[in-house]
N, C-alpha and C. Protein backbone atom coordinates (compact mmCIF):
# COMPACT_ATOMS: atom_id res chain seq x y z
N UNK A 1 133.22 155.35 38.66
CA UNK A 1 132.40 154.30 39.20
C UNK A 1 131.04 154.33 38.51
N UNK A 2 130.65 153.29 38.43
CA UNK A 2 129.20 153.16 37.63
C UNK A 2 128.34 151.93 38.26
N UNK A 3 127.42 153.03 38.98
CA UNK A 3 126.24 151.48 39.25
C UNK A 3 124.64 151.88 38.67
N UNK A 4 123.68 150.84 38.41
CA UNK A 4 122.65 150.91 37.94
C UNK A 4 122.10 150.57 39.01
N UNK A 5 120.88 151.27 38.66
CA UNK A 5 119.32 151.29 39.83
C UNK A 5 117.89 151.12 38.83
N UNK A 6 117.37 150.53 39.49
CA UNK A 6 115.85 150.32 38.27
C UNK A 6 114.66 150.75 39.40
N UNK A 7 113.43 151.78 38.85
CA UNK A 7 112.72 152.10 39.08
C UNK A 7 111.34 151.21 38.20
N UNK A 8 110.00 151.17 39.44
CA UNK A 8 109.16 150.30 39.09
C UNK A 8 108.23 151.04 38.35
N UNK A 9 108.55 152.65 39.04
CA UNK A 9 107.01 153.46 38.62
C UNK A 9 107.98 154.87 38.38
N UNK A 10 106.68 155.90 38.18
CA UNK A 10 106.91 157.02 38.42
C UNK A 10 107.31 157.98 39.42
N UNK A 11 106.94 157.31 40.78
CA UNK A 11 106.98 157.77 42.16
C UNK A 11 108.31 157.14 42.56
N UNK A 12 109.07 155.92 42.14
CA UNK A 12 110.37 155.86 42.42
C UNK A 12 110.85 156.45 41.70
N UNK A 13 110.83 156.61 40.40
CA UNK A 13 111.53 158.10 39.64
C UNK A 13 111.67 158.96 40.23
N UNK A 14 110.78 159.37 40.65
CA UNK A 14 110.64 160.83 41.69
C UNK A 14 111.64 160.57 43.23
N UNK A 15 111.43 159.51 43.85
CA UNK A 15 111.99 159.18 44.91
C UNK A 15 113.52 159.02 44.65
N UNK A 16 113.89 158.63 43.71
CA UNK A 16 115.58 158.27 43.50
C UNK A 16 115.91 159.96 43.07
N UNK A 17 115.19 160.94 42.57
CA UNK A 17 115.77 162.34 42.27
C UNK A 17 115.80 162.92 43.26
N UNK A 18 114.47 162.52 44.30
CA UNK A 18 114.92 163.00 45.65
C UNK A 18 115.85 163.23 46.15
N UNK A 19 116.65 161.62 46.64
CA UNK A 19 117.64 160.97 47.30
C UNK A 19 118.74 161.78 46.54
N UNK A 20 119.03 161.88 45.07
CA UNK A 20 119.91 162.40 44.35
C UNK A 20 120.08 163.75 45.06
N UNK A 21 119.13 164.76 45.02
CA UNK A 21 118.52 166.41 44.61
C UNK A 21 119.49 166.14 46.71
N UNK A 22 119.32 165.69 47.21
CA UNK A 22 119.34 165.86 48.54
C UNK A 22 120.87 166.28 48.85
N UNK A 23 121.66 165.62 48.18
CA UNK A 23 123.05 165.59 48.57
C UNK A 23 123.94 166.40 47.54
N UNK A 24 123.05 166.84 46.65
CA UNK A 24 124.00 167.88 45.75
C UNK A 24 124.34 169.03 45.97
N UNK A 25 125.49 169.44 45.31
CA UNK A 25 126.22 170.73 46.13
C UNK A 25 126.33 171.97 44.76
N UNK A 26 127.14 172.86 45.06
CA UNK A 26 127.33 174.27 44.61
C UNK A 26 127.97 173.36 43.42
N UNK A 27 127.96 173.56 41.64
CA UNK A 27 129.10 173.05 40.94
C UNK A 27 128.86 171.69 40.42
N UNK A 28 127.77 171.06 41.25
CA UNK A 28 128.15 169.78 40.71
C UNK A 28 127.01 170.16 39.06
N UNK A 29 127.34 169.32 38.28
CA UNK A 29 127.02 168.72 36.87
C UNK A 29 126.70 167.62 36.29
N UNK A 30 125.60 167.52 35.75
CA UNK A 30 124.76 166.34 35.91
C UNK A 30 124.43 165.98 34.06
N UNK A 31 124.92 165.45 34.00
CA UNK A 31 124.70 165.00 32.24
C UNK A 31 123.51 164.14 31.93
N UNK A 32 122.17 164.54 31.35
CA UNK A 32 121.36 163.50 31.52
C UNK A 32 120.74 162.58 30.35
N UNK A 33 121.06 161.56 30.04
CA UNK A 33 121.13 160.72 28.72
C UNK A 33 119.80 159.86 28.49
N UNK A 34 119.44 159.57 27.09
CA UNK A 34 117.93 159.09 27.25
C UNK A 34 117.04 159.40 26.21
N UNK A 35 116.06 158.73 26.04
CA UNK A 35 115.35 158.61 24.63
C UNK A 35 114.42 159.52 25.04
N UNK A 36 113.45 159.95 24.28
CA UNK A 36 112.18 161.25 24.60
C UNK A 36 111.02 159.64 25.32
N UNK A 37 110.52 160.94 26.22
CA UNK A 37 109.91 159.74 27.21
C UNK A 37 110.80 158.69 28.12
N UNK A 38 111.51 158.90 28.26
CA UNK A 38 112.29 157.96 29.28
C UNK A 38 112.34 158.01 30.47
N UNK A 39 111.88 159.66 30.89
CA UNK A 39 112.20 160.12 32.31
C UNK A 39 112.94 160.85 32.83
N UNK A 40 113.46 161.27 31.86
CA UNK A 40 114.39 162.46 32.63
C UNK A 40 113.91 163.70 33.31
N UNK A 41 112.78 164.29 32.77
CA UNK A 41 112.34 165.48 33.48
C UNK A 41 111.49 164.77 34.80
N UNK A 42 110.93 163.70 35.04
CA UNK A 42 110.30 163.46 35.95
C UNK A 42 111.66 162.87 37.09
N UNK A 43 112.74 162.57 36.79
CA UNK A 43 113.81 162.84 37.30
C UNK A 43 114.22 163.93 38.03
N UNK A 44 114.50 164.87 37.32
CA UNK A 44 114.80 166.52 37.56
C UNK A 44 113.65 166.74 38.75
N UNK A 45 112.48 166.33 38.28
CA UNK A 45 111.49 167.00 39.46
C UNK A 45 111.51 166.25 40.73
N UNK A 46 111.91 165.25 40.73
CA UNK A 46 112.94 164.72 42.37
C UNK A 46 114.00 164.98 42.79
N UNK A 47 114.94 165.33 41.88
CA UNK A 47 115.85 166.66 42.22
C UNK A 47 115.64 167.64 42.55
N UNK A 48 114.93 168.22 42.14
CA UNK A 48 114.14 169.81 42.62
C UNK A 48 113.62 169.52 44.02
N UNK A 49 112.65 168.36 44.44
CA UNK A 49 112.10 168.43 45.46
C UNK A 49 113.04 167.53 46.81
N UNK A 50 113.99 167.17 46.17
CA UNK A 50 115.17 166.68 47.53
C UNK A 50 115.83 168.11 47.82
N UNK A 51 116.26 169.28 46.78
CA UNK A 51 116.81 170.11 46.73
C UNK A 51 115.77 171.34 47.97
N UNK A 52 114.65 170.92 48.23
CA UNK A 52 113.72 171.77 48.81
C UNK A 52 112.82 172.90 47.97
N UNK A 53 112.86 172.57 46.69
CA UNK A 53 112.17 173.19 45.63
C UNK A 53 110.98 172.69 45.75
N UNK A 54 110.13 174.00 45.54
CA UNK A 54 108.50 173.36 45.64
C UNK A 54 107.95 173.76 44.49
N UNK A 55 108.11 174.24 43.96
CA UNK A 55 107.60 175.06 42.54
C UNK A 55 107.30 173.55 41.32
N UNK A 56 106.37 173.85 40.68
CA UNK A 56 106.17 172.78 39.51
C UNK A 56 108.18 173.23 38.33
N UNK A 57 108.23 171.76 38.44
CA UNK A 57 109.60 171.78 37.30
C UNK A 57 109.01 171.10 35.93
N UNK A 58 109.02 171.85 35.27
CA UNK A 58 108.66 171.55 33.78
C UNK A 58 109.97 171.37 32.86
N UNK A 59 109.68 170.51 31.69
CA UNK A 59 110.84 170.34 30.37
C UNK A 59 111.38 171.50 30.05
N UNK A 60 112.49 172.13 29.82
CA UNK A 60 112.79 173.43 29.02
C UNK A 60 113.44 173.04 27.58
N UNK A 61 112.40 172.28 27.13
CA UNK A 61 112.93 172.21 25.86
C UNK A 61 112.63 172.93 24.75
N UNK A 62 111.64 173.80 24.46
CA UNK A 62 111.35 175.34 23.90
C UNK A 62 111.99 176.55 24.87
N UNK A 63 112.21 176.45 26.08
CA UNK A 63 113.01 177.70 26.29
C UNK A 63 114.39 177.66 26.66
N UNK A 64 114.72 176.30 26.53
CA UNK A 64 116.93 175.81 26.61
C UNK A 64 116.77 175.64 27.98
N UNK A 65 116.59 176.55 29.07
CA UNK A 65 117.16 176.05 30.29
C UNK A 65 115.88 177.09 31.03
N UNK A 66 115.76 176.14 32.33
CA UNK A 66 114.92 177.27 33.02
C UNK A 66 116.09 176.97 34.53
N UNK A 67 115.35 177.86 35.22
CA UNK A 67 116.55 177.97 36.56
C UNK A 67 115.82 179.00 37.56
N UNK A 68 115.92 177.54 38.68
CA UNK A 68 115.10 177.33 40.04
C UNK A 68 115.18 177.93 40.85
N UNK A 69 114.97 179.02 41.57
CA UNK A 69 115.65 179.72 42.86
C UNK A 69 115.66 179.01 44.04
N UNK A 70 116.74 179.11 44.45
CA UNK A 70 117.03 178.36 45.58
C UNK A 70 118.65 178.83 46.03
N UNK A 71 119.02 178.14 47.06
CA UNK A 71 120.87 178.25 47.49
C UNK A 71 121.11 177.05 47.25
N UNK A 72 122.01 176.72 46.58
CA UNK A 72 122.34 176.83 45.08
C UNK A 72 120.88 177.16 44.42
N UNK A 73 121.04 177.95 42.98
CA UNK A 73 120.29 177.37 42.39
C UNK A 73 120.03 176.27 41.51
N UNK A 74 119.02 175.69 40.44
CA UNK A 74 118.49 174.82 39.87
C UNK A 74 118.64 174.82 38.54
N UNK A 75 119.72 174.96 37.61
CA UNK A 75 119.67 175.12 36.43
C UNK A 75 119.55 173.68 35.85
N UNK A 76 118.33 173.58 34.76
CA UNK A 76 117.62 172.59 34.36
C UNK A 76 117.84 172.90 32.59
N UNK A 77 118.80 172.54 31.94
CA UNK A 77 119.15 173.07 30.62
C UNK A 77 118.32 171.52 29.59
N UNK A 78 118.62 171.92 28.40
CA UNK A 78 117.58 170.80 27.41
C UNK A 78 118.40 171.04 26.37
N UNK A 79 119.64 170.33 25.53
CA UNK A 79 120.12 171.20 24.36
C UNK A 79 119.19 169.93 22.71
N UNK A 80 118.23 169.52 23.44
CA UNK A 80 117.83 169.07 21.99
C UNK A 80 117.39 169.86 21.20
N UNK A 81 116.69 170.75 21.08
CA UNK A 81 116.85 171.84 19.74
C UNK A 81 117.80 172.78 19.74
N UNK A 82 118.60 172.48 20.33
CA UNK A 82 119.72 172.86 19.59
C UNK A 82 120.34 172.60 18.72
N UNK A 83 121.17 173.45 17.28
CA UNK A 83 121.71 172.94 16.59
C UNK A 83 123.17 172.96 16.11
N UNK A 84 123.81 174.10 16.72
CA UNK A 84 125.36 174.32 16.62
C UNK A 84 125.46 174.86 18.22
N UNK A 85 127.17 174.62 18.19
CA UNK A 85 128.03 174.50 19.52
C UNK A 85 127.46 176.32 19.66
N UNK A 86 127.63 177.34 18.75
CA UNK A 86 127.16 178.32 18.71
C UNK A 86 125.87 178.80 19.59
N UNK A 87 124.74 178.28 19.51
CA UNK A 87 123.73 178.50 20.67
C UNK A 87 124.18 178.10 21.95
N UNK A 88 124.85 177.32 22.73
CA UNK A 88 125.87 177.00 23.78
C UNK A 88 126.12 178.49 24.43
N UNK A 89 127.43 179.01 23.55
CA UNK A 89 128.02 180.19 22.98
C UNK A 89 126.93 181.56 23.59
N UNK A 90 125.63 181.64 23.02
CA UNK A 90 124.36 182.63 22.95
C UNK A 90 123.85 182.59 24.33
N UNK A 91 123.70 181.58 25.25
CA UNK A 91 123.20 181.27 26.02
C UNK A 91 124.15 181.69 27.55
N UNK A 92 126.00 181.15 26.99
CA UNK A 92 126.77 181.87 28.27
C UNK A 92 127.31 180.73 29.07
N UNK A 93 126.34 179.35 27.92
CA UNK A 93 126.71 177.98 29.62
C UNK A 93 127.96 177.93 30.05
N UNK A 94 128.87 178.44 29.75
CA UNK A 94 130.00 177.78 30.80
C UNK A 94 129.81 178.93 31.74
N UNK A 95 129.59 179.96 31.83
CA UNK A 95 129.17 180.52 33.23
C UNK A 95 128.00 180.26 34.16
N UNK A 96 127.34 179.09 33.59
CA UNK A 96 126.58 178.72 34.71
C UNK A 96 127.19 177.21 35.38
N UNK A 97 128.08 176.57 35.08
CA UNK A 97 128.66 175.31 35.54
C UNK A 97 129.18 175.73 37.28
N UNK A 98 129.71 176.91 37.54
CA UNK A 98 129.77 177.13 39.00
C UNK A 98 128.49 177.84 39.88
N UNK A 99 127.82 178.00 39.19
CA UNK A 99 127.25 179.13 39.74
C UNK A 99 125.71 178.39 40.48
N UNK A 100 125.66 177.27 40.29
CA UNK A 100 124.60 176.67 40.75
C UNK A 100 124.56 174.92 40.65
N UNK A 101 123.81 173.92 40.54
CA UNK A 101 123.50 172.58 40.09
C UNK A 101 122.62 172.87 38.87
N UNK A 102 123.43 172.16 38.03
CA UNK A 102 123.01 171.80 36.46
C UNK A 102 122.82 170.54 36.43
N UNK A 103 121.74 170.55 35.88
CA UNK A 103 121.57 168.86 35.22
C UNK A 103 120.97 169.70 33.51
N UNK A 104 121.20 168.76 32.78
CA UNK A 104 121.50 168.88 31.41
C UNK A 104 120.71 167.53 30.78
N UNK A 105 120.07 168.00 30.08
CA UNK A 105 118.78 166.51 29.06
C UNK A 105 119.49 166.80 27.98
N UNK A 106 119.45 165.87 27.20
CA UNK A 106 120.19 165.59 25.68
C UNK A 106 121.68 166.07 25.85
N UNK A 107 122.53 166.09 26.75
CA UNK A 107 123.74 166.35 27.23
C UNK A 107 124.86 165.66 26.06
N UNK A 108 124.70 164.52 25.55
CA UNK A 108 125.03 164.15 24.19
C UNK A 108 125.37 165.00 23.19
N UNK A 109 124.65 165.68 23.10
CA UNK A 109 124.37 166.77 21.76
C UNK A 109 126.00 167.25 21.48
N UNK A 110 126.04 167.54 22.92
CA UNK A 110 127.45 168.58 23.04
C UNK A 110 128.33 168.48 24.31
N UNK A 111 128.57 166.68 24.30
CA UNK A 111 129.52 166.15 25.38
C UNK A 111 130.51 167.18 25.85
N UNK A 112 131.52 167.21 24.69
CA UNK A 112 132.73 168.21 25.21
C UNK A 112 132.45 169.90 25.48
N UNK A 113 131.22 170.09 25.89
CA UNK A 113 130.87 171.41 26.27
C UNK A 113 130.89 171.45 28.31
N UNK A 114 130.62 169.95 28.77
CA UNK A 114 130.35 170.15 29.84
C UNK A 114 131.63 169.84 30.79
N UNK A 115 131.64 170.51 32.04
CA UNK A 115 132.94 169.73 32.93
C UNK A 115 133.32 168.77 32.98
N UNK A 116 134.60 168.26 32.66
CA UNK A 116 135.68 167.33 32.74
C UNK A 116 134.66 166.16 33.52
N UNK A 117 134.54 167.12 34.89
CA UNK A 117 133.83 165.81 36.20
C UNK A 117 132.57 165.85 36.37
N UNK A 118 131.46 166.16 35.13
CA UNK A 118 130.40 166.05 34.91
C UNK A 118 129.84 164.72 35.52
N UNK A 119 128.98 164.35 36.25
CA UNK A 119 128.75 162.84 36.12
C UNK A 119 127.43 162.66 34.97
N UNK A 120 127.18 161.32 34.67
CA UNK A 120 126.50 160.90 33.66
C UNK A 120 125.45 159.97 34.11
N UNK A 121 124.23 160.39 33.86
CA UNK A 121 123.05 159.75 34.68
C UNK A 121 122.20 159.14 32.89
N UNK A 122 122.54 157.81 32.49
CA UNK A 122 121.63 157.40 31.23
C UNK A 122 120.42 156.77 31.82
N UNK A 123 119.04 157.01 31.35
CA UNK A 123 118.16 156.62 31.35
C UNK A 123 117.50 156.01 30.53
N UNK A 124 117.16 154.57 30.99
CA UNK A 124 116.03 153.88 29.65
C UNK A 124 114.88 153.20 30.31
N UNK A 125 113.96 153.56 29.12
CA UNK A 125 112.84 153.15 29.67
C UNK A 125 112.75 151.44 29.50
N UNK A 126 112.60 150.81 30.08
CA UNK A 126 112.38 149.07 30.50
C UNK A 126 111.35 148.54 30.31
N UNK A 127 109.86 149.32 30.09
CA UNK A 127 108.59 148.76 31.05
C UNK A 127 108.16 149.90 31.07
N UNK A 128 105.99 150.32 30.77
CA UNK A 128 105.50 150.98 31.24
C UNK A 128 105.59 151.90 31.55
N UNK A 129 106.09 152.16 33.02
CA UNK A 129 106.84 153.07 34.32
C UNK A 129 108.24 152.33 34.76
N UNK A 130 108.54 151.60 33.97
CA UNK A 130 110.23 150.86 34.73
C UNK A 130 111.21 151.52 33.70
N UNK A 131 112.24 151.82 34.18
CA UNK A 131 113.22 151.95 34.30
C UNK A 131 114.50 152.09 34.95
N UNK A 132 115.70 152.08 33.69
CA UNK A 132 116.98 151.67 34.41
C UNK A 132 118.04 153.17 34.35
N UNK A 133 118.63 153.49 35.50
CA UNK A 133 119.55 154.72 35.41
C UNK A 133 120.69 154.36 35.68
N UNK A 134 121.60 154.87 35.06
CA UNK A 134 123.07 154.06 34.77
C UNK A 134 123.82 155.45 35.08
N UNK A 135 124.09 155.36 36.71
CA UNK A 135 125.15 156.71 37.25
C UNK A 135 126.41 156.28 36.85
N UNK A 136 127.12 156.97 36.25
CA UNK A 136 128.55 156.76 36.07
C UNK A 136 129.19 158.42 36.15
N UNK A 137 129.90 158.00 37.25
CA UNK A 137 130.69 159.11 37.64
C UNK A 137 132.04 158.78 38.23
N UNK A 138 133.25 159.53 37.40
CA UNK A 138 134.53 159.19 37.74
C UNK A 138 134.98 160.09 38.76
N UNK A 139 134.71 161.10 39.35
CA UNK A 139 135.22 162.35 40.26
C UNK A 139 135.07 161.78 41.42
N UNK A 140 136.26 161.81 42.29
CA UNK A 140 135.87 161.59 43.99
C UNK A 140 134.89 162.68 44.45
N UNK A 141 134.63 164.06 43.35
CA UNK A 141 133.57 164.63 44.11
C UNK A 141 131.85 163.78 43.98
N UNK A 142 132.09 163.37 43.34
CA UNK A 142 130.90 162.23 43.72
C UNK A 142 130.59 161.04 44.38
N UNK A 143 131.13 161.00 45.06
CA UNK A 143 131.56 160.06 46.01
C UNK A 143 129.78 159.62 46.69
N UNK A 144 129.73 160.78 47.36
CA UNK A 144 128.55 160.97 48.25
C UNK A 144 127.16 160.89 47.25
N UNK A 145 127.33 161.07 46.24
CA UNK A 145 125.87 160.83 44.92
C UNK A 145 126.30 159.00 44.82
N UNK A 146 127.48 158.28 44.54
CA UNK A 146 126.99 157.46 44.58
C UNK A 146 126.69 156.69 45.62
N UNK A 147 127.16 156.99 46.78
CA UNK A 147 126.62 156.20 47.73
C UNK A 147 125.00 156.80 48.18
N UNK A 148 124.69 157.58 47.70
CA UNK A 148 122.90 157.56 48.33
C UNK A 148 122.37 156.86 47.14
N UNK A 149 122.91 156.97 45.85
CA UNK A 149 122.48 155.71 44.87
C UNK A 149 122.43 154.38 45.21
N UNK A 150 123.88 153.83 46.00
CA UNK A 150 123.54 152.78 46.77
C UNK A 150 122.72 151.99 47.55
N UNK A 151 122.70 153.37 48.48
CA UNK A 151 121.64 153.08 49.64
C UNK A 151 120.54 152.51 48.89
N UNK A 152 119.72 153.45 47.98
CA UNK A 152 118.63 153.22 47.25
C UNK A 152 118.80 152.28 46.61
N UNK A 153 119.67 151.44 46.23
CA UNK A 153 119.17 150.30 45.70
C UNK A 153 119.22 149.33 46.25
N UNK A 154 120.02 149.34 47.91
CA UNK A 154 120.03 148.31 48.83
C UNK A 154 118.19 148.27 49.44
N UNK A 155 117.96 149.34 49.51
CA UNK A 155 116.41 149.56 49.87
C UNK A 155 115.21 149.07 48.74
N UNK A 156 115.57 148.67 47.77
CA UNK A 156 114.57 148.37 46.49
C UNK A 156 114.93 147.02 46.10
């Protein structure tokens, strides 16, 4: 299933990661697509704070992944400097796909690295502070991510 939602500002960025961060579980996998500057980490940090994370969430794109304490935790991975499937490999990721909520920036890089039922969140910037996020997720385990996507866009 795939529906789009458009944000006016930065604070609905934040508000739709909320709504997202709120209903995610142990496992799920979050693919996150998008030009530099588009929004994805200001994304993540409404995930973090629906998730009940209070801590500042920063880019980990000089250190690959940082990871949030919490139940689940917050693994926040970045593979744009990355350059072979090999650093993947160095790092261990397929043992973190159960072990917490991943969301993944430049997830592209290395599609066939992530779960089968990854869902796919593309982001583009539209405007200023506007943008459009294009959830597409085929797993009935997402069922419940897209319907609070819904909600939110019946509300906007």
């Amino acid at each position: 299933m795939t529906v789009a939602v458009y944000t006016r500002s930065e604070a609905e960025t934040t508000e739709l990661g909320k709504r997202i961060g709120a209903v995610l579980r142990q496992g799920d996998v979050i693919a996150l697509r998008g030009d530099l500057g588009a929004g994805k980490t200001r994304f993540v940090q409404g995930v973090a704070q629906g998730m009940g994370i209070d801590v500042p969430v920063v880019s980990p794109t000089f250190s690959l992944m940082n990871v949030y304490d919490h139940v689940p935790p917050l693994q926040h991975f970045d593979f744009y400097r990355l350059e072979t499937e090999d650093e993947l490999d160095t790092l261990g990721i397929d043992d973190y796909w159960d072990s917490g909520i991943s969301l993944v920036e430049w997830s592209e890089k290395f599609p066939h690295r992530l779960p089968d039922d990854a869902a796919c969140i593309t982001v583009r910037k539209t405007g200023g502070t506007s943008r459009e996020f294009t959830v597409d997720a085929a797993s009935n385990r997402w069922n419940i991510l897209i319907k609070e996507v819904e909600k939110y866009v019946s509300c906007h």
